[in-house]
Protein backbone atom coordinates (compact mmCIF):
# COMPACT_ATOMS: atom_id res chain seq x y z
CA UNK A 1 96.78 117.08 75.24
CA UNK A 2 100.28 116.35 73.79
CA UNK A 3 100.06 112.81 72.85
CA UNK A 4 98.56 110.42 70.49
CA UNK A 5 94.71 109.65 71.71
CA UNK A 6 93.62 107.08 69.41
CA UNK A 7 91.13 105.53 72.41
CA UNK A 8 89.55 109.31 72.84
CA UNK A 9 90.12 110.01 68.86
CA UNK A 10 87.95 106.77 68.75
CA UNK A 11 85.46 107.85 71.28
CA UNK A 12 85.26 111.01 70.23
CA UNK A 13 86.21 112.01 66.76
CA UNK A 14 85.98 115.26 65.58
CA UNK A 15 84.60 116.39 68.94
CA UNK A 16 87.77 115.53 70.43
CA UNK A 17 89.23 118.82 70.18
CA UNK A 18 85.66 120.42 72.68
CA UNK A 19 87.16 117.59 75.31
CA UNK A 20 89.70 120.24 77.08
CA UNK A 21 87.37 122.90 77.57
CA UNK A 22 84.91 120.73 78.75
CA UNK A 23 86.75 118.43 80.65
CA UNK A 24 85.18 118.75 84.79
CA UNK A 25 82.95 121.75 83.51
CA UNK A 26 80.11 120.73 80.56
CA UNK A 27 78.81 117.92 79.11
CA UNK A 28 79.97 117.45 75.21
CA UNK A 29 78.13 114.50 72.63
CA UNK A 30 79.85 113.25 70.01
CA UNK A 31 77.29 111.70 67.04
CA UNK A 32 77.89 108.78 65.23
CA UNK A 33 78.44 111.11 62.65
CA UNK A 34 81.47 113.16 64.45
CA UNK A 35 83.60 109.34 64.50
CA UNK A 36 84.43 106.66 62.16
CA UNK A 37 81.15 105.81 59.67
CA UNK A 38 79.80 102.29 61.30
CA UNK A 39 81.50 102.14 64.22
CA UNK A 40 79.36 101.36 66.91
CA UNK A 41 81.54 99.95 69.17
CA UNK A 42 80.41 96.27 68.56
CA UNK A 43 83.60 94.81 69.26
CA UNK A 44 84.04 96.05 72.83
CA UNK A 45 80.48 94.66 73.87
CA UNK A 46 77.48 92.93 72.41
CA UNK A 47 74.08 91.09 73.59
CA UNK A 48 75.96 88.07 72.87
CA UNK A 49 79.03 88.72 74.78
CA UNK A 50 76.51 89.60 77.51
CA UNK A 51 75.01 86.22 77.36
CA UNK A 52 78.08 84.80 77.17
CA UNK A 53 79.60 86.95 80.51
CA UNK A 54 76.09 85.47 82.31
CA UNK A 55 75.71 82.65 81.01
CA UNK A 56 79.10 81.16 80.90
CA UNK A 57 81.87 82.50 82.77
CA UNK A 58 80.81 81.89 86.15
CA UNK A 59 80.89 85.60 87.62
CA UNK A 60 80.03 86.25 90.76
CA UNK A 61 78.61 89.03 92.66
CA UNK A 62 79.52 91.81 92.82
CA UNK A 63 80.62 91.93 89.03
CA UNK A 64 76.87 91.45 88.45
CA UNK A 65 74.15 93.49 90.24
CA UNK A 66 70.20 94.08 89.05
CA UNK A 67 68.86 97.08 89.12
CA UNK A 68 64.61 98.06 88.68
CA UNK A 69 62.01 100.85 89.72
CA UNK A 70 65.45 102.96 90.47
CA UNK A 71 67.03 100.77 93.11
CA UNK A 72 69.15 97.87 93.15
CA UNK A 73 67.82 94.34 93.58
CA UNK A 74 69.29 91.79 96.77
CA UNK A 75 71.94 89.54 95.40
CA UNK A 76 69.61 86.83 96.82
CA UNK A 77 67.40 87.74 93.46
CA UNK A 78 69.67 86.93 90.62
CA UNK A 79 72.99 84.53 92.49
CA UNK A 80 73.36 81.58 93.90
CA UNK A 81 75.70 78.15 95.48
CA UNK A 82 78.00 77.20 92.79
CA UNK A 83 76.69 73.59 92.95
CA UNK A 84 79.17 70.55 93.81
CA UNK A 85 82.88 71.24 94.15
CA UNK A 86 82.40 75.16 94.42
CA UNK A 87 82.01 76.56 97.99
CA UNK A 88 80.30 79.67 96.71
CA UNK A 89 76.90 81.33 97.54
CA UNK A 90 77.21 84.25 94.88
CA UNK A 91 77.21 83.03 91.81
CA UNK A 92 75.44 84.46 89.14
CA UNK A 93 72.34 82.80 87.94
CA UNK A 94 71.44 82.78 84.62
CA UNK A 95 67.88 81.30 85.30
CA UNK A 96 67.92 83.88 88.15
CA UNK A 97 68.70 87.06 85.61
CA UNK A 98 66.79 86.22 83.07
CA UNK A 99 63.53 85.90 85.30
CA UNK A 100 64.27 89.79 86.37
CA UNK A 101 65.26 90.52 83.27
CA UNK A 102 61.80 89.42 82.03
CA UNK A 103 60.11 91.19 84.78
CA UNK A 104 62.13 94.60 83.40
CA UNK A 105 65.01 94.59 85.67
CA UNK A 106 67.97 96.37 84.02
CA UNK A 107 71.61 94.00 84.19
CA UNK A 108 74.59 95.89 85.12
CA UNK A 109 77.86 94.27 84.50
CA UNK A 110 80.53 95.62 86.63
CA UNK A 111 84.16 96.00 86.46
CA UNK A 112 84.59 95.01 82.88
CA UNK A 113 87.70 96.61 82.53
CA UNK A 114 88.77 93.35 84.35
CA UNK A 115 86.56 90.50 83.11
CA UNK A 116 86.27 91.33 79.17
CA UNK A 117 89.18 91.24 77.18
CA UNK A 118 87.92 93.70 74.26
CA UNK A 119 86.85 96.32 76.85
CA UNK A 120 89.84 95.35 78.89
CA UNK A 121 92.79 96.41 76.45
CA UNK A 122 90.24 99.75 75.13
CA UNK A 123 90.43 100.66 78.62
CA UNK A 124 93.92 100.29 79.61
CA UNK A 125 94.75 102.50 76.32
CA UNK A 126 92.16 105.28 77.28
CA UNK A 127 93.34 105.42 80.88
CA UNK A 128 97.08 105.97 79.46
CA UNK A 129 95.90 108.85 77.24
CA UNK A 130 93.66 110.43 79.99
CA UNK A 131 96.23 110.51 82.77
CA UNK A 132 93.51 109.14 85.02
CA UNK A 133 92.24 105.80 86.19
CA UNK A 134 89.09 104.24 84.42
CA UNK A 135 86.23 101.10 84.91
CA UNK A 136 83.56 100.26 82.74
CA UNK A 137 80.35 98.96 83.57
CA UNK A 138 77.50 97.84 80.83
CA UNK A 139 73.97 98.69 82.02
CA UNK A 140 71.44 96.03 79.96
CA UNK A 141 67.59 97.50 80.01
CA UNK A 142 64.62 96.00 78.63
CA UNK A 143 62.57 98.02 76.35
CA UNK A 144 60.67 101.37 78.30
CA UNK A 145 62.54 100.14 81.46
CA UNK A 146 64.20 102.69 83.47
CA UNK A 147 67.39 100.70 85.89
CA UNK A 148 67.89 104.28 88.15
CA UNK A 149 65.98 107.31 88.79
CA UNK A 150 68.11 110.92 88.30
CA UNK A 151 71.33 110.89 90.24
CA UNK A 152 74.75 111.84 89.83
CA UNK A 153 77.63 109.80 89.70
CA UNK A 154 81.30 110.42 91.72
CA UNK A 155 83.64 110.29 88.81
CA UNK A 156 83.53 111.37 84.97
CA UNK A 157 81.40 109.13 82.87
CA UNK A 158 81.76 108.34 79.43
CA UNK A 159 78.52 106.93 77.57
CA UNK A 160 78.88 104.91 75.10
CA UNK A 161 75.78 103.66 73.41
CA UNK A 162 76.04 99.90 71.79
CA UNK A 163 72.43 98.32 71.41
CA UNK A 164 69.21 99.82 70.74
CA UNK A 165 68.14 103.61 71.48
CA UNK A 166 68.56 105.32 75.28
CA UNK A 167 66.67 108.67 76.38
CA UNK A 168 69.03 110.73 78.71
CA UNK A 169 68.06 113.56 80.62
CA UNK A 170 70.97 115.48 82.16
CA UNK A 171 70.63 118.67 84.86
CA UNK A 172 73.43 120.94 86.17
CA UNK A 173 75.27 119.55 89.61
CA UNK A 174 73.90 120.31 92.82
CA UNK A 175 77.10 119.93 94.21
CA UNK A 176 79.95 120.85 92.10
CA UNK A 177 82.70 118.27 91.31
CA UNK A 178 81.51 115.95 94.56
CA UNK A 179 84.43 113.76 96.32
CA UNK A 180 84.16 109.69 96.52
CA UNK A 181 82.78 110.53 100.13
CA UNK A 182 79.79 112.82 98.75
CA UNK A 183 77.19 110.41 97.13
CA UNK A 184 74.25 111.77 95.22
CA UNK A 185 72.04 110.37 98.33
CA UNK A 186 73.51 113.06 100.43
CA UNK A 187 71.91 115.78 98.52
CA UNK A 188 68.52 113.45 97.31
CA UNK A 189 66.12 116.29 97.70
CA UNK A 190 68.34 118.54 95.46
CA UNK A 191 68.67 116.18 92.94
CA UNK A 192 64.99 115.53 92.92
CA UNK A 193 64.25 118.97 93.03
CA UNK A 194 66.90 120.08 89.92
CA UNK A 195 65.67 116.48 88.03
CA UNK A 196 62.41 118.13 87.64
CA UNK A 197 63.42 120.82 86.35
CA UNK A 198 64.41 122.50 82.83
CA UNK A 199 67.52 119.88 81.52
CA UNK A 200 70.40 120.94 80.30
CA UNK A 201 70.81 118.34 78.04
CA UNK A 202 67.83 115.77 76.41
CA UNK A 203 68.68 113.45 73.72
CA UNK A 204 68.48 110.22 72.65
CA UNK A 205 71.74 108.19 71.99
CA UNK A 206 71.76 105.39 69.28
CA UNK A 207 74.56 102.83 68.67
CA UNK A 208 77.72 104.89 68.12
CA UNK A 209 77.03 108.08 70.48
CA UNK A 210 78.91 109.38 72.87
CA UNK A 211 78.01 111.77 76.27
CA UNK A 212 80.46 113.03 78.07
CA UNK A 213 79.32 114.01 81.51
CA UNK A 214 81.35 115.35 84.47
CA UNK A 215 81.45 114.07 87.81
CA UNK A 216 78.11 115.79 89.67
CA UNK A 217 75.65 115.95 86.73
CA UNK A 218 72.34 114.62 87.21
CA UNK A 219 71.34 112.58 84.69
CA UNK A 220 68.78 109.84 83.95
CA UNK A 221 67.88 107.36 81.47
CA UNK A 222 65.05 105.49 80.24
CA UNK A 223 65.14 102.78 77.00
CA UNK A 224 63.00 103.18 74.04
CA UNK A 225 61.83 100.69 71.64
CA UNK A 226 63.89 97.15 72.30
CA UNK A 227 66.70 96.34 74.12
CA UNK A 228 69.73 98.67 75.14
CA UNK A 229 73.11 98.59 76.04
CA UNK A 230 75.28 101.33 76.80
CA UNK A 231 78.96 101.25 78.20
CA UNK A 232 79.36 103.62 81.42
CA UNK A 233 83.21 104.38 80.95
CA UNK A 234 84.03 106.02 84.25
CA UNK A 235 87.01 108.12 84.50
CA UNK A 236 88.13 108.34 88.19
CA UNK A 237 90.08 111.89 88.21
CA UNK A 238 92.58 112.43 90.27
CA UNK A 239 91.81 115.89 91.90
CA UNK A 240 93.78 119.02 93.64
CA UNK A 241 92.16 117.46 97.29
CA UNK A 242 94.31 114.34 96.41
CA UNK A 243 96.75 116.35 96.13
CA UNK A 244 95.60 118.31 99.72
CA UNK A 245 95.47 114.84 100.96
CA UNK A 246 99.14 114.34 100.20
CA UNK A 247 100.48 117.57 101.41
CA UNK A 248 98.08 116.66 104.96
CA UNK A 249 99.92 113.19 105.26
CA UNK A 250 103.25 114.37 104.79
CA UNK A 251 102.71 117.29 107.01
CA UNK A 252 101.34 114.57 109.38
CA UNK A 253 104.70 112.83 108.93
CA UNK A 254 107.09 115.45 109.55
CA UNK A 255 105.02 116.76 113.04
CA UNK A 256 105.55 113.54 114.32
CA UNK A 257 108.84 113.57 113.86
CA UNK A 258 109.07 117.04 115.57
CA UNK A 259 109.92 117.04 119.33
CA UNK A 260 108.04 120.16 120.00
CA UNK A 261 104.99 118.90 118.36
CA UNK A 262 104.91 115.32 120.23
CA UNK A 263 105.08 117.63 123.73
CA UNK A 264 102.56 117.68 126.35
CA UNK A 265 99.91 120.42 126.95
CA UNK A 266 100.42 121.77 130.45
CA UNK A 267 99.28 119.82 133.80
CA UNK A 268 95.99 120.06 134.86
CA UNK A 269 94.68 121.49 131.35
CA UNK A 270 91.21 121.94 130.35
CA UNK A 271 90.85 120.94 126.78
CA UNK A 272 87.28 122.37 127.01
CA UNK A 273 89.00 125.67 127.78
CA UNK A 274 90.24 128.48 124.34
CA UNK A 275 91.91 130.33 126.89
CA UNK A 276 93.64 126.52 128.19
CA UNK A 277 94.58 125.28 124.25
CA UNK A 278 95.04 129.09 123.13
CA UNK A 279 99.08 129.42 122.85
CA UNK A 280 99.63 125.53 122.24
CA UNK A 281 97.03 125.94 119.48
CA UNK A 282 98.96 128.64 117.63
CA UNK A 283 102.02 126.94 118.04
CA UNK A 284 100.64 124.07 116.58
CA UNK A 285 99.62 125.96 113.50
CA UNK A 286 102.69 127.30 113.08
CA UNK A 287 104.51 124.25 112.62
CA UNK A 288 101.44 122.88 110.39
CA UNK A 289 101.79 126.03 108.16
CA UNK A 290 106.11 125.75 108.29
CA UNK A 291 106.05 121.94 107.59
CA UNK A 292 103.62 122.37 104.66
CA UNK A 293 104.89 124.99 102.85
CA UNK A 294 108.55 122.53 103.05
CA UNK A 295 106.83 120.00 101.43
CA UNK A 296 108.17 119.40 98.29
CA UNK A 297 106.78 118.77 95.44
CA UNK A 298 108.44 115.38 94.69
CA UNK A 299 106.53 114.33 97.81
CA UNK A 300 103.79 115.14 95.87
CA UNK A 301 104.29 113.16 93.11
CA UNK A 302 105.61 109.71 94.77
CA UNK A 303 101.98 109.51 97.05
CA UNK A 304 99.92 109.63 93.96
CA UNK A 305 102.35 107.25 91.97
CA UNK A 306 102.02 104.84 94.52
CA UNK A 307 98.11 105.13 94.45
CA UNK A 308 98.52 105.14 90.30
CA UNK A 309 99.80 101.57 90.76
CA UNK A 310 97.04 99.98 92.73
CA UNK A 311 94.39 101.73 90.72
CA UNK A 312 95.15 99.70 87.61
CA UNK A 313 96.35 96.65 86.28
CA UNK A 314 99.14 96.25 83.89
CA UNK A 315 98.56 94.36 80.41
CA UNK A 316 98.04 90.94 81.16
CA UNK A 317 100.68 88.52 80.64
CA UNK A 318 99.62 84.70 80.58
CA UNK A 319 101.73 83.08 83.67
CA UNK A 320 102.68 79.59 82.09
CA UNK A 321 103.44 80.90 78.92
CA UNK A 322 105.45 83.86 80.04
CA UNK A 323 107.48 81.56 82.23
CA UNK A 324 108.25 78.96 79.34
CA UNK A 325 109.60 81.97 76.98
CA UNK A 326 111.97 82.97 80.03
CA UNK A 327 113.02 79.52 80.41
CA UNK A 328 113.80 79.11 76.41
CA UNK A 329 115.06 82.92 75.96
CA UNK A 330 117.60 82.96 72.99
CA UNK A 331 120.62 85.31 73.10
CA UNK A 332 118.74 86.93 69.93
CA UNK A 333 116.13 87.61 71.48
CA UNK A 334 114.31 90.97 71.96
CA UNK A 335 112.28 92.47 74.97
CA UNK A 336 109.80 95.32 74.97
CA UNK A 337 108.68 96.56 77.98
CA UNK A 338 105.56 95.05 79.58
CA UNK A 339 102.54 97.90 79.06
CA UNK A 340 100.67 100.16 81.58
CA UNK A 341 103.23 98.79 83.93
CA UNK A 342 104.05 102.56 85.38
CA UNK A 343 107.83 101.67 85.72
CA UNK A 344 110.43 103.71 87.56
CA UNK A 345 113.68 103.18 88.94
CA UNK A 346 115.16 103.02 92.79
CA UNK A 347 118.97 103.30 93.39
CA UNK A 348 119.87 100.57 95.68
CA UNK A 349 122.62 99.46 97.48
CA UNK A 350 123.90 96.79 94.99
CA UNK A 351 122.46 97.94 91.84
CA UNK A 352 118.89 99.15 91.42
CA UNK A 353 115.61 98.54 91.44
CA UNK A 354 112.56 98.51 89.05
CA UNK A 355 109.55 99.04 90.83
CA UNK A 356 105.79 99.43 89.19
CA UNK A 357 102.41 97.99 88.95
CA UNK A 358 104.05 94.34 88.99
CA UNK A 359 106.13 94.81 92.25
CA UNK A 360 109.67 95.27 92.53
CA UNK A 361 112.58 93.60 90.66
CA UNK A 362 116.62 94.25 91.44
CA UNK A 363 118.81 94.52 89.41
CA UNK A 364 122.38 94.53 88.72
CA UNK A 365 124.20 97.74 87.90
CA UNK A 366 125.96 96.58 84.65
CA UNK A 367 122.62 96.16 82.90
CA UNK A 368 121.23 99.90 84.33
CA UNK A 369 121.58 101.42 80.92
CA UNK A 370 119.88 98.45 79.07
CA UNK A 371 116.90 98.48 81.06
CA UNK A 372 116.72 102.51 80.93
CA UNK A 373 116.57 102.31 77.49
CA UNK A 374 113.98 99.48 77.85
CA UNK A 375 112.00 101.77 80.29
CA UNK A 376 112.04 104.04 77.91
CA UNK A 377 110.14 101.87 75.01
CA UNK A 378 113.00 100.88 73.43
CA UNK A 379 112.84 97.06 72.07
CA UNK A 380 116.18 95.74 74.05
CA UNK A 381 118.00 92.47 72.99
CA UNK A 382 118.35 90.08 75.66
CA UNK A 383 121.70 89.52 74.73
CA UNK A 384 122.17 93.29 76.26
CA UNK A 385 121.08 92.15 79.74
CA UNK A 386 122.01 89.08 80.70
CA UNK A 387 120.97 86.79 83.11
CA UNK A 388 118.27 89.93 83.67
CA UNK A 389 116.44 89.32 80.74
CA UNK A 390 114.77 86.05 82.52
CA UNK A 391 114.49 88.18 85.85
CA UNK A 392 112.38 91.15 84.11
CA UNK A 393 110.09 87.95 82.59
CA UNK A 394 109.83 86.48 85.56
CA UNK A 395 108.97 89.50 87.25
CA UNK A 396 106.72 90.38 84.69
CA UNK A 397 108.56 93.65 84.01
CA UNK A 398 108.94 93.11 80.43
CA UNK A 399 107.63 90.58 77.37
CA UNK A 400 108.98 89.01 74.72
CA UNK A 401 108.76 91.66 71.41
């Protein structure tokens, strides 16, 4: 992989090494015995914590849904108003989930990535090592409850079991590698028919094991004994069709700026006739084919940046704070540059511009080298840059070191 991977090296352990071979293709476990001895992960989640994310911190749907008999609950069943002084319907219940709980419904806690810290910062550092965006959902079962019957999910998981002991059954895809737009409910019958099958894969994870399953695998699970709680790290790849979705748009782009393409089929055509749309069809191809093959590559690369911003968040700087530091910033100083921020920098008229994941700030020119060497994780003093060392706090480009 060619960098440090202490978030996989974590996940993983010794197994790491099986991840590139497997990676889109096979399913790989990693024991508790392949990682760390003891670590089960209790810091990134824990029934408490999950009490506490209920009970406590006032989420509201959909960062909360309730699953049972293999479907998903109403909202109605586990939310509602947030009382006096909050114009909310969707609040989460804790009355509400503990009922269904009772009565075997499985809790799934959605987007943690943005609404636990622990899981949070684990996630922004495994993202950066995979090259690929991630979530994390918990899924919460009562004991010999099942929260979803076999299906496959759209992007790579990553299972990591906290609480109590989970019995997975994983099957080979039915469809291969499926898009965001090709749901396991597309192919139900398939999936029914391969879930009933020979598996592939049948274990039982405890706290501290890992499964690794590509995007398409049927799978299933089903608690034993007590309570359970595994982590569903999902690993949204990016894929060669978003790159065939790039290459499309820009084609797109440069036909429309293409005379000859804009021009009108003949008067009085039939657009139900191939002998009408014949020669203006060919044309049409040609230019596709010419404009696509003159796509460059760079092209290539700025469409999925941009997408690579909004797909994550950057480390999370506290607003009142950060502003206070940039309003007291000593000559002596130091910045680092503000994490997962997916910097890069614009030539502009009058100086440049740094634009990422926290929007754009310009710059002046005399300070280009400073903030190059900042881009490239090198602690900068503010002394170096100016009057920009308050505009990269302010813009939340970089933090105080």
């Amino acid at each position: 992989m060619g960098r440090t991977t202490p978030a996989l090296g974590r996940l993983l352990g010794t197994a790491l090494p099986a991840l590139p071979p497997a990676w889109g293709r096979d399913a790989l476990l990693a024991s508790r015995d392949d990682r760390d001895a003891g670590d089960v992960f209790a810091d990134l989640l824990s029934p408490d914590a999950v009490d506490e994310l209920i009970a406590d911190r006032g989420l509201r749907a959909p960062f909360v849904r309730l699953a049972k008999g293999g479907s998903t609950l109403p909202e109605s069943a586990f939310t509602g108003g947030g009382g006096v002084g909050a114009g909310v319907r969707d609040q989460v219940s804790d009355d509400l989930v503990r009922r269904q709980f009772a009565d075997g419904a499985t809790i799934v806690l959605q987007g943690l990535h943005r609404t636990w810290t622990p899981i949070k910062t684990f996630s922004q550092a495994l993202a950066a090592e995979l090259g690929h965006p991630v979530q994390v959902n918990a899924y919460v079962t009562p004991a010999g409850n099942q929260g979803f019957s076999a299906h496959y999910d759209v992007h790579d998981v990553f299972v990591v079991q906290i609480t109590g002991t989970k019995h997975w059954v994983v099957h080979d895809p039915v469809w291969p590698s499926p898009l965001r737009s090709q749901p396991w409910e597309q192919h139900a019958d398939a999936v029914a028919a391969a879930a009933s099958g020979p598996p592939l894969v049948e274990t039982d994870l405890t706290p501290g094991d890992v499964l690794y399953l590509p995007r398409g695998f049927v799978h299933a699970a089903r608690a034993l004994g007590g309570l359970t709680i595994h982590l569903t790290i999902g690993v949204h790849t990016w894929t060669r069709h978003h790159l065939a979705e790039a290459l499309l748009d820009a084609a797109r782009d440069a036909l429309a700026a293409d005379s000859d393409a804009r021009s009108s089929l003949p008067l009085g055509v039939d657009v139900a006739s191939t002998a009408d749309l014949d020669s203006d069809a060919e044309a049409v191809r040609a230019a596709v084919l010419a404009v696509i093959s003159a796509v460059p590559v760079e092209t290539l690369t700025d469409h999925l940046l941009q997408q690579a911003r909004g797909s994550q968040r950057p480390a999370s700087v506290p607003p009142i704070a950060q502003l206070a530091r940039a309003d007291a910033l000593a000559p002596n100083a130091v910045l680092r540059l503000r994490p997962h921020l997916l910097a890069t920098i614009e030539e502009a008229s009058e100086g440049f511009v740094v634009r990422s994941r926290a929007g754009r700030c310009a710059l002046p020119a005399g300070v280009r080298a400073a903030v190059d060497r900042l881009l490239a994780g090198e602690q900068v003093p503010a002394s170096e840059l100016g009057d920009a060392a308050r505009a990269l706090l302010v813009e939340g480009v970089a933090v105080v070191a």
